[in-house]
Protein backbone atom coordinates (compact mmCIF):
# COMPACT_ATOMS: atom_id res chain seq x y z
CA UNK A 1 21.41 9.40 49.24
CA UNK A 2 22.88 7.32 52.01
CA UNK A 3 20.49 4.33 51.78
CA UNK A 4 20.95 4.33 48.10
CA UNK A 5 25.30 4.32 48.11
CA UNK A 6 24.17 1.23 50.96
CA UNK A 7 22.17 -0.54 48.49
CA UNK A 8 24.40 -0.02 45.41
CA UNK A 9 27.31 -1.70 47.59
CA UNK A 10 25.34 -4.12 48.80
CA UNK A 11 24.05 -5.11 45.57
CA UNK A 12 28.14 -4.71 44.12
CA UNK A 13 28.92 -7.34 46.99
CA UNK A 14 26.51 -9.79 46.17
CA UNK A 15 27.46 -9.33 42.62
CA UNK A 16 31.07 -10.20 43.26
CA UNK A 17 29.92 -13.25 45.18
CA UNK A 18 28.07 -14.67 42.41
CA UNK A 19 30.66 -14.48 40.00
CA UNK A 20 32.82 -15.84 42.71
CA UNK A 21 30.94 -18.71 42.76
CA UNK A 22 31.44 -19.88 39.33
CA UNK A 23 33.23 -22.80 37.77
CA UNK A 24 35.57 -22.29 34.99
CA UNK A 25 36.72 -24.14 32.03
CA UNK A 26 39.40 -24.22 29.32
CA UNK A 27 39.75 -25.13 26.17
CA UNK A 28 42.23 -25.20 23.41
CA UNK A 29 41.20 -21.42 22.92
CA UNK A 30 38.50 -20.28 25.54
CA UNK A 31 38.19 -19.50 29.04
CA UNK A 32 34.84 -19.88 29.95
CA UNK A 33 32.95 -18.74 33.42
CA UNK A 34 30.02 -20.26 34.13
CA UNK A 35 28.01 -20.34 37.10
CA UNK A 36 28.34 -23.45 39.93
CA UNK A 37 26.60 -26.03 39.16
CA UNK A 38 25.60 -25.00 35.32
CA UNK A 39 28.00 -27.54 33.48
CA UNK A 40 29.92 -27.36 29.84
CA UNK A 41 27.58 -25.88 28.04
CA UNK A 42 29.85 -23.41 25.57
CA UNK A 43 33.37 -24.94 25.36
CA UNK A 44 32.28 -27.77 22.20
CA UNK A 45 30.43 -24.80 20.88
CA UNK A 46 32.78 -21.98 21.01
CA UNK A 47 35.38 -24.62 19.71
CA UNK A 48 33.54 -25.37 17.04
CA UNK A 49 32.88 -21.64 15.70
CA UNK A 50 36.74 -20.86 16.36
CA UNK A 51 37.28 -24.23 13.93
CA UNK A 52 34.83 -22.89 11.23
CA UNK A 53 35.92 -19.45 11.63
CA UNK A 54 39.71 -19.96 10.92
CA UNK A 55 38.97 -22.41 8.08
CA UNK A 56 38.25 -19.13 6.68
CA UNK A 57 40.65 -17.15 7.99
CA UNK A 58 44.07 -18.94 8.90
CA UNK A 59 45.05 -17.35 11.91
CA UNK A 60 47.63 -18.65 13.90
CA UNK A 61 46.15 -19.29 17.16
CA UNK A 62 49.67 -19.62 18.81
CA UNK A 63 49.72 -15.92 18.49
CA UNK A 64 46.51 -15.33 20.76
CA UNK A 65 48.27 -13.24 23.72
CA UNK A 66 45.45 -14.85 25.84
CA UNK A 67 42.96 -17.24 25.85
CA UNK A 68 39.20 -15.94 24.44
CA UNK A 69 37.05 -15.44 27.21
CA UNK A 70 33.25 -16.16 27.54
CA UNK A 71 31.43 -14.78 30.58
CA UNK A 72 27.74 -16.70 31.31
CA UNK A 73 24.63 -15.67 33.15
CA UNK A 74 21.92 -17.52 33.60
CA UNK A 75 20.38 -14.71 35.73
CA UNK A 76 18.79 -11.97 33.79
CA UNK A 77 19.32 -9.34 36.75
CA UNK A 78 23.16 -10.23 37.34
CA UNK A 79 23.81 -10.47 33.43
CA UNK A 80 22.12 -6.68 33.29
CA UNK A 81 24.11 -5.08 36.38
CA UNK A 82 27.34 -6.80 35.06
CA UNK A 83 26.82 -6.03 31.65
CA UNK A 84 25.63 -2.30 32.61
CA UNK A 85 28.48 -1.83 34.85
CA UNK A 86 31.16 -2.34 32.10
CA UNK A 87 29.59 -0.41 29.40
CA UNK A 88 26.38 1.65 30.72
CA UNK A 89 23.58 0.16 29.61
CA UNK A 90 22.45 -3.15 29.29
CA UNK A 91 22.33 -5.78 25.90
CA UNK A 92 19.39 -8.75 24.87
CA UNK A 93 21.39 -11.64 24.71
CA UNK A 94 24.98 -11.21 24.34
CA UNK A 95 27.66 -8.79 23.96
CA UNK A 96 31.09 -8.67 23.16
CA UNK A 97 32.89 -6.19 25.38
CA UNK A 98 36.49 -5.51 23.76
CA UNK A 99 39.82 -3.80 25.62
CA UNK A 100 43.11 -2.81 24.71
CA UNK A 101 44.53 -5.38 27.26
CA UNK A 102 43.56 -9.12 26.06
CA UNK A 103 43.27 -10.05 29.47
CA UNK A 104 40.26 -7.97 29.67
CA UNK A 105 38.20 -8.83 26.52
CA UNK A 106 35.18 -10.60 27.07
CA UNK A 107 32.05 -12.26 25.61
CA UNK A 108 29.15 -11.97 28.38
CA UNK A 109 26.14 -14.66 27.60
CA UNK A 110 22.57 -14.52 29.32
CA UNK A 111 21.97 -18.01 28.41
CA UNK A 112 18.94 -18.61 28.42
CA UNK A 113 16.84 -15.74 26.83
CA UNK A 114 15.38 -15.32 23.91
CA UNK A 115 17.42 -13.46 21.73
CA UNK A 116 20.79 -15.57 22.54
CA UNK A 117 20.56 -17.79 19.72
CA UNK A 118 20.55 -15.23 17.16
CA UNK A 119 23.42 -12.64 18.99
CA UNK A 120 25.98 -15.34 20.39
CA UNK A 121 26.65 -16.46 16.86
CA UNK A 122 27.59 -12.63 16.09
CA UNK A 123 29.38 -11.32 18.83
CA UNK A 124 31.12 -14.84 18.79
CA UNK A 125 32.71 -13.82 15.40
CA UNK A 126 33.51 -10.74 16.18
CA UNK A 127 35.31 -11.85 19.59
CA UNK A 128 36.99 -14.44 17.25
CA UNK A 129 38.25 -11.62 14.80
CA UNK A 130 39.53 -8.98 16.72
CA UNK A 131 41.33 -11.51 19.10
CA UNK A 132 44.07 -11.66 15.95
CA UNK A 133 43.13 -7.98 14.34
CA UNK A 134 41.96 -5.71 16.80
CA UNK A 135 40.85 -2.62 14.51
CA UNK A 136 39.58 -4.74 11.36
CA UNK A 137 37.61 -2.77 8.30
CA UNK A 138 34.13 -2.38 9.36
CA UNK A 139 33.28 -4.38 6.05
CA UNK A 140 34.96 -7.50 7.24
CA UNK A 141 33.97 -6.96 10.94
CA UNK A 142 30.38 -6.63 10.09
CA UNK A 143 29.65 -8.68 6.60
CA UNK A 144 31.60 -11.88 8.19
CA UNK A 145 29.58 -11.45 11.67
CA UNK A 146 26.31 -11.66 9.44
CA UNK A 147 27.89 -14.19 6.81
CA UNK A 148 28.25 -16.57 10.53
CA UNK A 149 25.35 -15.41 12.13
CA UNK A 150 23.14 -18.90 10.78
CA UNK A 151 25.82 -20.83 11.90
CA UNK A 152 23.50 -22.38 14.60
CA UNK A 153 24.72 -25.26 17.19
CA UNK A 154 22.34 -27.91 17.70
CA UNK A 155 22.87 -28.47 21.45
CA UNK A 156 21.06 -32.50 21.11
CA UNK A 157 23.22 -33.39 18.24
CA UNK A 158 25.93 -30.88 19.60
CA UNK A 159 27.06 -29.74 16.42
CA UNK A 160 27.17 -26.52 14.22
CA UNK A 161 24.74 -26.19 11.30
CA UNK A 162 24.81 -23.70 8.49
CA UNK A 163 22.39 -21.74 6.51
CA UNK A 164 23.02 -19.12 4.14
CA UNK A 165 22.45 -16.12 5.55
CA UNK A 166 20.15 -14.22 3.32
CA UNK A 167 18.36 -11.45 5.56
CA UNK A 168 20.49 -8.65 3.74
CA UNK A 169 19.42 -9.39 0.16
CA UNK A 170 16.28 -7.66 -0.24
CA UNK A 171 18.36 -4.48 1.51
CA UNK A 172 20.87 -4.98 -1.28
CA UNK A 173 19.12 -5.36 -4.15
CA UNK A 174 16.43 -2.36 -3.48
CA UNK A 175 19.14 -0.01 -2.67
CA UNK A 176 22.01 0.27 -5.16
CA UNK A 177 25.60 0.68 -3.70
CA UNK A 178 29.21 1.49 -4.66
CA UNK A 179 31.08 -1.46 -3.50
CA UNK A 180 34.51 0.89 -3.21
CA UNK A 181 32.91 2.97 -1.17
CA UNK A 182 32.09 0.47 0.92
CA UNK A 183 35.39 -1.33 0.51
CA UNK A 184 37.11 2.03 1.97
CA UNK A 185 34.82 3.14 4.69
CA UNK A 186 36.67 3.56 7.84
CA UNK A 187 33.56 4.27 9.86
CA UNK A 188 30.03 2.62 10.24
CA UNK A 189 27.81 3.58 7.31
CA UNK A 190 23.77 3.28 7.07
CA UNK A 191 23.01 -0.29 6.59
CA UNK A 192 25.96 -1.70 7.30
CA UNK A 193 25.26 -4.99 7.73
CA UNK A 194 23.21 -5.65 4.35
CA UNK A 195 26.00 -3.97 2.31
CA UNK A 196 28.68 -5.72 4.35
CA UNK A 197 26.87 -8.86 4.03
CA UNK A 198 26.15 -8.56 0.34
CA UNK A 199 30.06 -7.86 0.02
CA UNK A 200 31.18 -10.89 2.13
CA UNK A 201 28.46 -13.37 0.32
CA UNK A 202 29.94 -12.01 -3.21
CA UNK A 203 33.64 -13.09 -2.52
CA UNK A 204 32.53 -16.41 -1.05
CA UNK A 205 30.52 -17.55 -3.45
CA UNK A 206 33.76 -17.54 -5.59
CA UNK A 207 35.64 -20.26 -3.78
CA UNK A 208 37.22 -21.26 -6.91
CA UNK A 209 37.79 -17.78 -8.15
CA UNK A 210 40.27 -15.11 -8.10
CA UNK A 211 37.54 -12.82 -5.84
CA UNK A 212 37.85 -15.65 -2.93
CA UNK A 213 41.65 -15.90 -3.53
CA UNK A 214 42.28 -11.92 -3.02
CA UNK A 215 39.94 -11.99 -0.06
CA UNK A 216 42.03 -14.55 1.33
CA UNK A 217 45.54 -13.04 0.11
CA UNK A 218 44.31 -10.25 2.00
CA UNK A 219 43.65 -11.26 5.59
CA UNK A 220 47.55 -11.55 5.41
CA UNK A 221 47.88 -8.16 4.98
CA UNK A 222 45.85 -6.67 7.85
CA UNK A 223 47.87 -5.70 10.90
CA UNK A 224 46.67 -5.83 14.54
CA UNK A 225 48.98 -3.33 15.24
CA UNK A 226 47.28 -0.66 12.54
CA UNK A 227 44.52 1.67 12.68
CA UNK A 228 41.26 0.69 11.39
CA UNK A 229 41.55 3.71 8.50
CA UNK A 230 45.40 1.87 7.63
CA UNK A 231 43.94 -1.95 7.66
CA UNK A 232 40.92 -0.58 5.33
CA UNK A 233 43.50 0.88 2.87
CA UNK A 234 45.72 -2.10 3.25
CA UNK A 235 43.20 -4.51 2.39
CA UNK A 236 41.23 -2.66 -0.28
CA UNK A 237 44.73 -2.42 -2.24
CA UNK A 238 45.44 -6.30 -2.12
CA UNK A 239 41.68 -6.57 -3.41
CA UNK A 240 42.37 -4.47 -6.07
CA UNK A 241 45.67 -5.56 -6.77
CA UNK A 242 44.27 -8.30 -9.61
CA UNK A 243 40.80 -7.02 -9.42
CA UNK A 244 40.31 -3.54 -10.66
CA UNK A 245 37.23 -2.19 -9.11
CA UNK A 246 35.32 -1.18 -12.33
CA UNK A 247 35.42 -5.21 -13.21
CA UNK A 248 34.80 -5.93 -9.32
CA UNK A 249 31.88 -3.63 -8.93
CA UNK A 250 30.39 -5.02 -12.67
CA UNK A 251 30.96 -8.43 -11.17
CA UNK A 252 29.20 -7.52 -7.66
CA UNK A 253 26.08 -6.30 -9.77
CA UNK A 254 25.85 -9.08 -11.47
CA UNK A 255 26.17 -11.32 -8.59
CA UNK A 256 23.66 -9.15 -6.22
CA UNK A 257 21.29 -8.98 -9.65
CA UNK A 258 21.18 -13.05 -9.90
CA UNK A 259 20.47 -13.93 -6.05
CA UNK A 260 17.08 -14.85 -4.86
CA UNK A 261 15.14 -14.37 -1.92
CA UNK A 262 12.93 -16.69 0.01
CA UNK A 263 9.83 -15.28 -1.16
CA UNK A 264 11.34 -14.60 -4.65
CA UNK A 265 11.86 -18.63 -5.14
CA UNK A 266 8.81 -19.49 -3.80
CA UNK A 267 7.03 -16.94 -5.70
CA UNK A 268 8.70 -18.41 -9.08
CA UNK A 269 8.28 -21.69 -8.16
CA UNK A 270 3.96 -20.45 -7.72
CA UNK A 271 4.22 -19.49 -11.00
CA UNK A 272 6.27 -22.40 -12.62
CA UNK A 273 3.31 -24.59 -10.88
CA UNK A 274 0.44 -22.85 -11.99
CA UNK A 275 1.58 -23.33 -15.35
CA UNK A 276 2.33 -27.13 -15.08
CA UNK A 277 6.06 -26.69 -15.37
CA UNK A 278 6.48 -29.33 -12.71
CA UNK A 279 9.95 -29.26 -13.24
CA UNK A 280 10.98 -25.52 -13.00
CA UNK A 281 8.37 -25.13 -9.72
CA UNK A 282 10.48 -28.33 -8.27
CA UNK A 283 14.23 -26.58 -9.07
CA UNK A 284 13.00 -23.16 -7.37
CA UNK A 285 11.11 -24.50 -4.53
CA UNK A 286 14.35 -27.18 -3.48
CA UNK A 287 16.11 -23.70 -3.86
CA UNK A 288 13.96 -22.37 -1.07
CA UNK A 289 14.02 -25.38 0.95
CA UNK A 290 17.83 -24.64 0.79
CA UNK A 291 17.19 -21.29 2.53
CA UNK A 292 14.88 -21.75 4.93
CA UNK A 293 15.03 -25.75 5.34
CA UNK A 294 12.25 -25.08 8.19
CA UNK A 295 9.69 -23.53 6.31
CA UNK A 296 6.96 -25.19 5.65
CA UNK A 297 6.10 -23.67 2.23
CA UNK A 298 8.59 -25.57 0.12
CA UNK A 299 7.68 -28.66 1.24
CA UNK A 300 4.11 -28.07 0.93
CA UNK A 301 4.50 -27.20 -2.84
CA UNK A 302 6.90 -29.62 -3.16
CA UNK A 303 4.36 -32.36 -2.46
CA UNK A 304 2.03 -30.68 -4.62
CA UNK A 305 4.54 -30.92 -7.83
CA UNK A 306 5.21 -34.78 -6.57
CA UNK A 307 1.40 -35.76 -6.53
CA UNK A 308 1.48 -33.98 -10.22
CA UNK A 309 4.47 -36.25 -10.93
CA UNK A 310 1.98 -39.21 -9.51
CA UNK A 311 4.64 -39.91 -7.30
CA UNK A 312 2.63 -40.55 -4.17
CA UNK A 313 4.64 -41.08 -1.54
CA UNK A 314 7.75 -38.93 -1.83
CA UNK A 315 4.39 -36.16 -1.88
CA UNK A 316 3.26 -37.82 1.23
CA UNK A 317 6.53 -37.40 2.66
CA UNK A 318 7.03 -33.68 1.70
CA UNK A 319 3.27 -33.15 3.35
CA UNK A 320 4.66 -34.68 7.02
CA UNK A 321 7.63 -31.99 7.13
CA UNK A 322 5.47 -29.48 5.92
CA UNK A 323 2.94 -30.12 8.99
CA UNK A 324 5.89 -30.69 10.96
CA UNK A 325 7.29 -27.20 9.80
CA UNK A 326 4.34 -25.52 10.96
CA UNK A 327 1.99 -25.81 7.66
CA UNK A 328 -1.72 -24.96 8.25
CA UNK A 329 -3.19 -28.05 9.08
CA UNK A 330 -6.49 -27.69 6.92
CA UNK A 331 -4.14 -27.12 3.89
CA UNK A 332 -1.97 -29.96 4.25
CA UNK A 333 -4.89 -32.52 5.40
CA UNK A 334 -6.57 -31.87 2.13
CA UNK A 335 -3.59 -32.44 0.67
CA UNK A 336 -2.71 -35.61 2.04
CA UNK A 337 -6.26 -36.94 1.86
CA UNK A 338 -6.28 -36.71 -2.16
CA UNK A 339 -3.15 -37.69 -2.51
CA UNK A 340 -3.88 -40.80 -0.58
CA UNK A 341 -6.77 -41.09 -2.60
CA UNK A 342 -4.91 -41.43 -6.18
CA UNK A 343 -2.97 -43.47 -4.38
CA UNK A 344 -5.60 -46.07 -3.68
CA UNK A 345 -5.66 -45.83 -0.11
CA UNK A 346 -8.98 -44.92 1.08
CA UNK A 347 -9.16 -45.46 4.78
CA UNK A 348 -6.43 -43.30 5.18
CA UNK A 349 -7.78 -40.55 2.65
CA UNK A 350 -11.18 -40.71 4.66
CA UNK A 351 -9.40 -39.63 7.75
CA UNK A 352 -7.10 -36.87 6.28
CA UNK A 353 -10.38 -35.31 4.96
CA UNK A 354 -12.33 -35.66 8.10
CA UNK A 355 -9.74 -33.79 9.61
CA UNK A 356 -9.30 -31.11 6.77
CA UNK A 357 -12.81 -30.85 7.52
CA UNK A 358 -12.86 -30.19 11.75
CA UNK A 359 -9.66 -27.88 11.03
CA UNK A 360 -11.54 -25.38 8.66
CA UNK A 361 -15.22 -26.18 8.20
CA UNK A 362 -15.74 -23.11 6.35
CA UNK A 363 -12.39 -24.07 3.81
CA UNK A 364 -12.56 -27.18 3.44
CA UNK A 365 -15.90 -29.15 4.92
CA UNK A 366 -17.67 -28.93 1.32
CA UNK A 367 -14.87 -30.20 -1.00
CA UNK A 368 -13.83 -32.80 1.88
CA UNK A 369 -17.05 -33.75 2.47
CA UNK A 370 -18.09 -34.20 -1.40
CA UNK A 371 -14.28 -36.27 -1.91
CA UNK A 372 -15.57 -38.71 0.91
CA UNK A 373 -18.81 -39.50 -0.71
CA UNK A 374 -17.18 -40.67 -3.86
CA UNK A 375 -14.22 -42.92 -2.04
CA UNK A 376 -17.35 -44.69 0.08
């Protein structure tokens, strides 16, 4: 028992020396630790989120009692003890560690692993929101964190990009909801996140609208000084003040009823193909592109429908990004080899078939094989 309350301080001391030895850097609205030696790596980021956050939400930063800190480890065993110390067990990635005194609140990175690109976007939002409302509606807390969470930052170009978040949808739609109920609920509820999501993508896809206008109105109402039960009842009033929730929940059905998946595009835009409507299978298949811009399906049928429309090199094109994407090789090869073919350019349809070939011999050798013949 001895040799273990030894080794616990010892490890507390070393612990304490490593975080003394760390540089730190502020922003407009961070404080950020980072080890010595690591650089900037966070303070353009976290800038950047607190920028696209509040173009949202229209805080007023001068009333931040303190500046938002960000805690980073690029040590997986210091990031576990520190993290475990403060809460008890340990998080993948990131967490957001919140106290009544500002001073206190935290966002503690393990830069580095795997799962910090999809959690720092998250926890970043919610570090963001409950800096200006500490006990928010779990609705707001939750559906904005996911509505943010493909707000990516490309570290070469250093800049934020955005894709909708979709990931909830499929929840959504299979399972029916009450949006009041969800608009009241004081407490987290089972699938939080899709139903929150679903909630927060329905008011901003109205940015024109009177929905995106009451969400808005109603941020003003929420009080960092209330409970979360008294800023849920605050806010669901102002969105129901011009809204009545028998036309809001018609209008949420409607709205959940009319989205799309991924696979739900591509799968129309199959269809649309195999029944030469080139121009429907082109609409739903950009659609997907628009969701997943790195998948390789889109672009793969998306050269298909411009080889149909004989136009030969924008197909060419769409075959490169979908190899590039991650396409099976075999596939696209073939592909490219008879579209280079109708396009008159045999050498280079000879060796997109040879390789069509060597990549599937069993798919593709035959047809490949029998295309050759004919261009020699």
């Amino acid at each position: 028992m001895e040799r273990t309350v030894k080794q616990l301080f010892f490890f507390v001391v070393l612990l304490s020396m490593a975080i003394a030895l760390s540089a730190q850097i502020r922003t407009a609205h961070y404080e950020i630790i980072v080890p010595e030696g690591t650089g900037d790596v966070y303070s353009s980021e976290m800038e950047q989120r607190f920028t696209e956050y509040n173009k949202v939400f229209r805080f007023d930063s001068s009333l931040l009692a303190s500046p938002l800190k960000v805690r980073v480890f690029t040590d997986k065993n210091e990031y576990d003890s520190y993290v475990v110390s403060l809460v008890g067990s340990t998080r993948p990635g990131a967490i957001y560690i919140h106290y009544r005194n500002p001073a206190n609140r935290e966002l503690v990175i393990h830069r580095g692993s795997s799962e910090e690109a999809s959690i720092v976007p998250h926890q970043a939002f919610i570090q963001f929101l409950r800096a200006f409302i500490t006990d928010p509606p779990p609705w707001l807390r939750e559906g904005f964190a996911v509505y943010f969470n493909t707000l990516k930052y490309d570290r070469a170009r250093g800049t934020l990009v955005y894709e909708e978040n979709l990931n909830w949808l499929e929840t959504a739609k299979r399972s029916a909801i009450n949006p009041e109920a969800v608009l009241q609920s004081g407490a987290v509820f089972p699938n939080i996140q899709a139903f929150s999501g679903a909630m927060v993508s329905f008011f901003m896809a109205d940015k024109n609208g009177g929905y995106y206008r009451s969400l808005t109105d109603s941020f003003m109402v929420l009080s960092t000084g209330a409970s979360t039960e008294e800023n849920v009842q605050l806010m669901y009033q102002r969105l129901t003040l011009f809204n009545p929730i028998a036309d809001l929940t018609r209008d949420y059905n409607n709205y959940i009823a009319g989205k799309k998946t991924f696979t739900e595009l591509v799968e129309e835009g199959q269809r649309a193909y195999n029944a030469k409507n080139y121009s429907s299978a082109e609409e739903s298949f950009r659609k997907a592109a628009e969701l997943r811009s790195n998948h390789y399906a889109p672009s793969y049928y998306l050269g298909l429908v411009a080889y149909e429309n004989k136009k030969y090199n924008e197909a060419e094109d769409f075959y490169k990004k979908a190899l590039d994407y991650g396409g099976e090789k075999a596939m696209i090869q073939y592909a490219r080899g008879v579209n280079a073919a109708a396009a008159g350019k045999k050498a280079e349809a000879i060796a997109f078939l040879e390789e069509a070939a060597a990549a599937d011999s069993a798919r593709y050798k035959a047809r490949s094989d029998d295309l050759i013949r004919k261009l020699q």
